[in-house]
Protein backbone atom coordinates (compact mmCIF):
# COMPACT_ATOMS: atom_id res chain seq x y z
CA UNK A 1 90.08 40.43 125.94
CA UNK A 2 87.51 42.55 126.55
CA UNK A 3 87.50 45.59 123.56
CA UNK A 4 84.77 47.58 125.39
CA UNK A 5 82.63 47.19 121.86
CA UNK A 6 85.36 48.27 119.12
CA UNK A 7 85.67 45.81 116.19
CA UNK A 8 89.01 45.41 115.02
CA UNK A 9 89.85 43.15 111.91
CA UNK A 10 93.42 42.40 110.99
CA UNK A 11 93.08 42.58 106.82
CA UNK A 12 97.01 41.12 107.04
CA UNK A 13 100.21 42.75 107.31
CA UNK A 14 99.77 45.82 109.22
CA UNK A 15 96.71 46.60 108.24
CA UNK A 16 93.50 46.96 110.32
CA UNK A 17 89.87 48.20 109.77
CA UNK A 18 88.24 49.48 113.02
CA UNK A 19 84.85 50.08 113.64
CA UNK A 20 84.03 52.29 116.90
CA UNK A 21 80.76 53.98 117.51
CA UNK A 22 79.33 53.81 114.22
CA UNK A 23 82.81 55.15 112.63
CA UNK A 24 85.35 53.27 110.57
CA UNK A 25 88.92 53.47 111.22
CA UNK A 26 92.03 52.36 109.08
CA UNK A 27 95.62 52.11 109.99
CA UNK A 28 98.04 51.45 107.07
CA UNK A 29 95.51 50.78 104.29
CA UNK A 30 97.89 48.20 102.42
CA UNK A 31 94.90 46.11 100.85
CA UNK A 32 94.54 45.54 97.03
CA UNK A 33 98.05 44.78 97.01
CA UNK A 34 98.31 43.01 99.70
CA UNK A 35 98.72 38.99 99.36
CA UNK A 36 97.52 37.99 102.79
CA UNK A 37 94.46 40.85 103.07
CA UNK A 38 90.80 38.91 101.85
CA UNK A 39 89.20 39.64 98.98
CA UNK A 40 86.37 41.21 100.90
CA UNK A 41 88.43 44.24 102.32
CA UNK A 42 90.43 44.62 99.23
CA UNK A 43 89.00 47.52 98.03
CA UNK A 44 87.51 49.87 100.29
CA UNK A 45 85.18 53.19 99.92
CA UNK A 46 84.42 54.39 103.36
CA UNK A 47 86.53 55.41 106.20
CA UNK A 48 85.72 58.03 108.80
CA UNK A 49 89.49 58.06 109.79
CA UNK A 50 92.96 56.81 108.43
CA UNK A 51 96.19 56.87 110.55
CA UNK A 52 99.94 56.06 108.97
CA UNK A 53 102.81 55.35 110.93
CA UNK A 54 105.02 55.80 108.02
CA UNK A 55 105.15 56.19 104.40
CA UNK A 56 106.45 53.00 102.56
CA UNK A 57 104.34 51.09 100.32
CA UNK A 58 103.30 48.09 102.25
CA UNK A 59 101.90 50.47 104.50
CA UNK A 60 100.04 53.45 102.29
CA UNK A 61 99.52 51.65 98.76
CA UNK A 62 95.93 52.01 98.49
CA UNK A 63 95.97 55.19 101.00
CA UNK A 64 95.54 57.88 98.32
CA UNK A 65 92.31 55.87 96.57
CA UNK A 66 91.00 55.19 100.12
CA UNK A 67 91.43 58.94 101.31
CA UNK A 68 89.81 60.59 97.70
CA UNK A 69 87.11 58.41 98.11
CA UNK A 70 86.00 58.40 101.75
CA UNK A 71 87.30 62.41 102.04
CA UNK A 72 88.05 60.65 105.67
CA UNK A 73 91.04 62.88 107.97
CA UNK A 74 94.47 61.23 107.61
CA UNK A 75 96.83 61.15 110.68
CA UNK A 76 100.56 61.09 110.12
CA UNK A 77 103.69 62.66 110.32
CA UNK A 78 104.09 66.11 109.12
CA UNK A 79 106.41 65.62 106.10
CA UNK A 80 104.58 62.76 104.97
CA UNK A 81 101.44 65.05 105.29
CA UNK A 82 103.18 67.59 102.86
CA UNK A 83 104.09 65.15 100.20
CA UNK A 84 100.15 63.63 100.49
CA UNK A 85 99.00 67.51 100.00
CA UNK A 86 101.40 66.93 96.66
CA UNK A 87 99.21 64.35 95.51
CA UNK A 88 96.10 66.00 95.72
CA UNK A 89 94.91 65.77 99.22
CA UNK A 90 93.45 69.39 100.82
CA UNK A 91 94.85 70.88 103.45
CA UNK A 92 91.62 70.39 105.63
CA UNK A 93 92.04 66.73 105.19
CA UNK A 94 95.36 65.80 106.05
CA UNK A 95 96.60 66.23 109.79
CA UNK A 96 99.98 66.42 110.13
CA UNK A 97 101.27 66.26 113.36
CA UNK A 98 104.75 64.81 115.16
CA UNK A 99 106.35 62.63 117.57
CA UNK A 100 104.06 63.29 120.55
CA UNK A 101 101.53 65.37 119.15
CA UNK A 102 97.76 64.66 119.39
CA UNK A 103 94.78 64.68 117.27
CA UNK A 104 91.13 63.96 117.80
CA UNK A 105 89.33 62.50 114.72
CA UNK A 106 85.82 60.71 114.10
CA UNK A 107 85.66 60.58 118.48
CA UNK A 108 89.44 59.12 119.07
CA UNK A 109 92.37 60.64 120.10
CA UNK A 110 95.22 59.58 118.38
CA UNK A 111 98.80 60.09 119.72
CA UNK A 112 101.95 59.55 117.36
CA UNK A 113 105.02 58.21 119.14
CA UNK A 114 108.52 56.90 118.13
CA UNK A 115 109.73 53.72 116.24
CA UNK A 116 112.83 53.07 114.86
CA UNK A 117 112.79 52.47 111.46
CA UNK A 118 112.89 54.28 108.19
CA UNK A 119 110.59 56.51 106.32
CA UNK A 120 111.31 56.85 102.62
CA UNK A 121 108.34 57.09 100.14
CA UNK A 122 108.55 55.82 96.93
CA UNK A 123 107.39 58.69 94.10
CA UNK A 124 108.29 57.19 90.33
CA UNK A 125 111.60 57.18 90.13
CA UNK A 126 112.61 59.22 93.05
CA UNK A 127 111.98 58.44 97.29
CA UNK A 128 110.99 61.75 99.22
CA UNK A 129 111.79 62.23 102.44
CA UNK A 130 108.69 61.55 104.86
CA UNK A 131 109.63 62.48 108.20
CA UNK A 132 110.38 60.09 111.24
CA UNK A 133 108.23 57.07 111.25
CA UNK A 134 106.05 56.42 114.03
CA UNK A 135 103.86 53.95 116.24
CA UNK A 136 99.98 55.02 117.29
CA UNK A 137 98.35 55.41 120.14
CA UNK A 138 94.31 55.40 119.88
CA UNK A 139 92.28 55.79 122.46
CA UNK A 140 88.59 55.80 121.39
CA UNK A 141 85.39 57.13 122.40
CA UNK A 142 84.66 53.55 124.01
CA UNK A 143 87.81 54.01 126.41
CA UNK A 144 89.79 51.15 124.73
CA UNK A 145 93.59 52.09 124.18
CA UNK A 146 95.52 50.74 121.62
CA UNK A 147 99.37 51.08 120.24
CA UNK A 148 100.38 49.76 116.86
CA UNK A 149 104.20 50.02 116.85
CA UNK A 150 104.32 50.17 112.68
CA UNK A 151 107.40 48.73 111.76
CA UNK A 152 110.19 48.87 114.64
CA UNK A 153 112.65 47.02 117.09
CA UNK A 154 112.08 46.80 120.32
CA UNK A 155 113.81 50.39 122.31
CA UNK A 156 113.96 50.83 125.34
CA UNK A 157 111.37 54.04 125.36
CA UNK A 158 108.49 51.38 124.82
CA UNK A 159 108.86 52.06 128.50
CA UNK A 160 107.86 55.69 128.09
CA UNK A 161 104.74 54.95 126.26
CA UNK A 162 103.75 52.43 128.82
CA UNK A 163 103.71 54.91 131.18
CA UNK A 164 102.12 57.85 129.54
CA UNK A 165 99.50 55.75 127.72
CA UNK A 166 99.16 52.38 129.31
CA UNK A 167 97.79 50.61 126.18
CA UNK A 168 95.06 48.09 126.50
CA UNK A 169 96.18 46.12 123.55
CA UNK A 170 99.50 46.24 121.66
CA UNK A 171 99.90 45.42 118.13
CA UNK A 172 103.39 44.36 117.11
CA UNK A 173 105.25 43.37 114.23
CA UNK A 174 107.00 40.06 114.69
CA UNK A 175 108.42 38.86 111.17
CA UNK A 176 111.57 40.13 111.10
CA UNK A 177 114.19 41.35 108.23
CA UNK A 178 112.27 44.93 108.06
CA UNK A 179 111.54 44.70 111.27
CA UNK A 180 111.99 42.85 115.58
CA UNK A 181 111.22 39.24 115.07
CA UNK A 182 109.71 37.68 118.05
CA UNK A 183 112.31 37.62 120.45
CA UNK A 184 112.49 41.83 121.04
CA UNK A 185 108.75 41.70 120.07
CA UNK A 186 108.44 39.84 123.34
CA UNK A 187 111.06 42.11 125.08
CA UNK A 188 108.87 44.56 123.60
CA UNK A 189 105.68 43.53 125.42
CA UNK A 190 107.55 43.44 129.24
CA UNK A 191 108.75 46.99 128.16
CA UNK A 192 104.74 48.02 127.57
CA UNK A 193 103.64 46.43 130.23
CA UNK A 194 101.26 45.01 127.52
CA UNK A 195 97.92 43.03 128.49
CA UNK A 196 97.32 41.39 125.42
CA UNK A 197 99.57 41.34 122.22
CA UNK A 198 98.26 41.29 118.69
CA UNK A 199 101.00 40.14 116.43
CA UNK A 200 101.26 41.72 112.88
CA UNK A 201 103.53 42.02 109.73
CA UNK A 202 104.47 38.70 109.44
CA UNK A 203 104.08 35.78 107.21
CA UNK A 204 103.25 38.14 104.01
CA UNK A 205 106.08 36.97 102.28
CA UNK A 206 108.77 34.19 102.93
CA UNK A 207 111.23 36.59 104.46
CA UNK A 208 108.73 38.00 107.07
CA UNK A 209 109.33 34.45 108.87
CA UNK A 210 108.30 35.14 112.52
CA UNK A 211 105.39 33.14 113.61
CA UNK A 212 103.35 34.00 116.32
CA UNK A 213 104.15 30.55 118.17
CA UNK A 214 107.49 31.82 118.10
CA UNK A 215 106.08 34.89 120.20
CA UNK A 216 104.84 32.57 122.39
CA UNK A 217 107.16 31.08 123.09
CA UNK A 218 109.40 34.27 123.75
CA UNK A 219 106.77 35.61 125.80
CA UNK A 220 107.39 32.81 128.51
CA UNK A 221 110.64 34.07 128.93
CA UNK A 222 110.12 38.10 128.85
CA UNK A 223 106.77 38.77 129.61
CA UNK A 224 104.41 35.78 130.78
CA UNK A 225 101.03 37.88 132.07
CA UNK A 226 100.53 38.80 127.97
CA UNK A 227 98.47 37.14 126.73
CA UNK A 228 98.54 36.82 122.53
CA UNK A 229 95.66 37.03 119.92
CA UNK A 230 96.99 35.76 117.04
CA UNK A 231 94.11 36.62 114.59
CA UNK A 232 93.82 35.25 111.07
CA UNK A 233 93.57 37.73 108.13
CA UNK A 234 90.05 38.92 108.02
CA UNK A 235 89.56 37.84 111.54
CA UNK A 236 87.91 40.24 114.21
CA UNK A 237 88.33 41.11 117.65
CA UNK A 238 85.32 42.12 119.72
C-alpha cells in the first residue's frame, strides 16, 4: 500500500515506531521486555510523540523510561494520564484526553476511540484504575490515516469509526485469549471498511495463537477487498 512517505515498523506485539516528517512516533512502547521486539529497538531515547491505548504492561512497560528520556507528549486516556503525572511525568507532557477527543502532537492528529477490553495498571502490589481503554486514530501531516484497535473484539461501532475516520490502514490484534482471534478480526475489517490490515499482538507467547494465515483465510469469507501486510518484527512499511 501506498503510506504517502510514513515509515512504520512493527517492533512485535503491539508495538510500532513511526517516523513522519522528520518526527518519531510510538504507540505502546512494550520493547525491552518484549520477546518478539529486535534487539535494535529495544531500548529507545527519542520520540517526538507516544500514544497508549491502555495501561497494562505489555503495552506501557518501557513507557515511563521512553517518556523521561525523549520529554516527547504522551496521548492517552485521562485517568491513565493522572496516574502517569503520579510517576513523575509534568502536567505539560501528558495529554489526557477521552473517548472521542482529539489532540494534535509533533504534526498528527490523534483521535482516541472505543475498544472493549480492560484497563487495569499494575502499581507494586496494587492495580489502579486507568480509565476506559481505547483504539487510535492518527492521521498525519502526510494525509495517511491509521487505526490501531489496542487490544479488543470486534463491536459493532467499528462501523462508526469507519465512517467518521475512514482509516487508510488498520492495525488489529489477531491472537486471541486477551483479545478477537482472527475470525472477528476479519469481521472486524468488513465493519472498517478497511483497505489494508496490519495484524498485531499475536504469536508473543504460545497462548496468543492466531496467525495471520488464519486472517487470511477469514478475510475470504468477511471481507475479501483487504488486503493483509503481515510484517515481521522489525519489519517496515513504506
Amino acid at each position: 500500500m501506498n503510506t504517502r512517505g510514513v515509515k512504520i515498523t512493527w517492533c512485535g506485539h503491539a508495538t510500532f515506531r513511526i517516523q513522519s516528517e522528520g518526527k518519531t512516533f510510538y504507540i505502546d512502547p512494550f520493547l525491552s521486555g518484549n520477546p518478539s521486539c529486535p534487539e535494535a529497538e529495544k531500548n529507545p531515547r527519542r520520540a517526538d510523540a507516544i500514544l497508549l491505548t491502555h495501561g497494562h504492561a505489555d503495552h506501557i512497560s518501557d513507557l515511563l523510561p521512553l517518556a523521561k528520556a525523549s520529554s516527547a507528549p504522551v496521548v492517552c486516556m485521562l485517568e491513565t494520564g493522572d496516574w502517569l503525572k503520579s510517576k513523575g511525568l509534568p502536567e505539560s507532557q501528558v495529554k489526557g484526553i477521552n473517548l472521542g477527543g482529539a489532540v494534535k502532537v509533533a504534526g498528527a492528529t490523534v483521535t482516541l476511540v472505543p475498544a472493549r477490553h480492560s484497563n487495569g495498571i499494575n502499581d507494586g502490589d496494587r492495580v489502579v484504575y486507568g480509565g476506559e481503554p481505547a483504539g487510535l486514530v492518527v492521521e498525519f501531516a502526510e494525509g495517511l490515516r491509521i487505526y490501531h484497535a489496542g487490544d479488543t473484539c470486534a463491536f459493532g461501532d467499528m462501523a462508526l469509526i469507519a465512517e467518521l475516520h475512514q482509516p487508510d490502514l488498520v492495525m488489529l490484534p489477531i491472537g486471541g485469549f486477551f483479545t478477537m482471534g482472527p475470525r472477528e478480526a476479519a469481521l472486524a475489517c468488513r465493519l472498517l471498511k478497511a483497505p489494508a490490515a496490519l495484524p498485531i499482538h499475536y504469536g508473543t507467547w504460545p497462548v496468543l495463537a492466531g496467525t495471520p494465515e488464519e486472517f487470511q483465510k477469514e478475510l475470504r469469507t468477511f471481507s475479501p477487498g483487504t488486503q493483509v501486510i503481515p510484517l515481521k518484527p522489525g519489519e517496515t512499511l513504506g
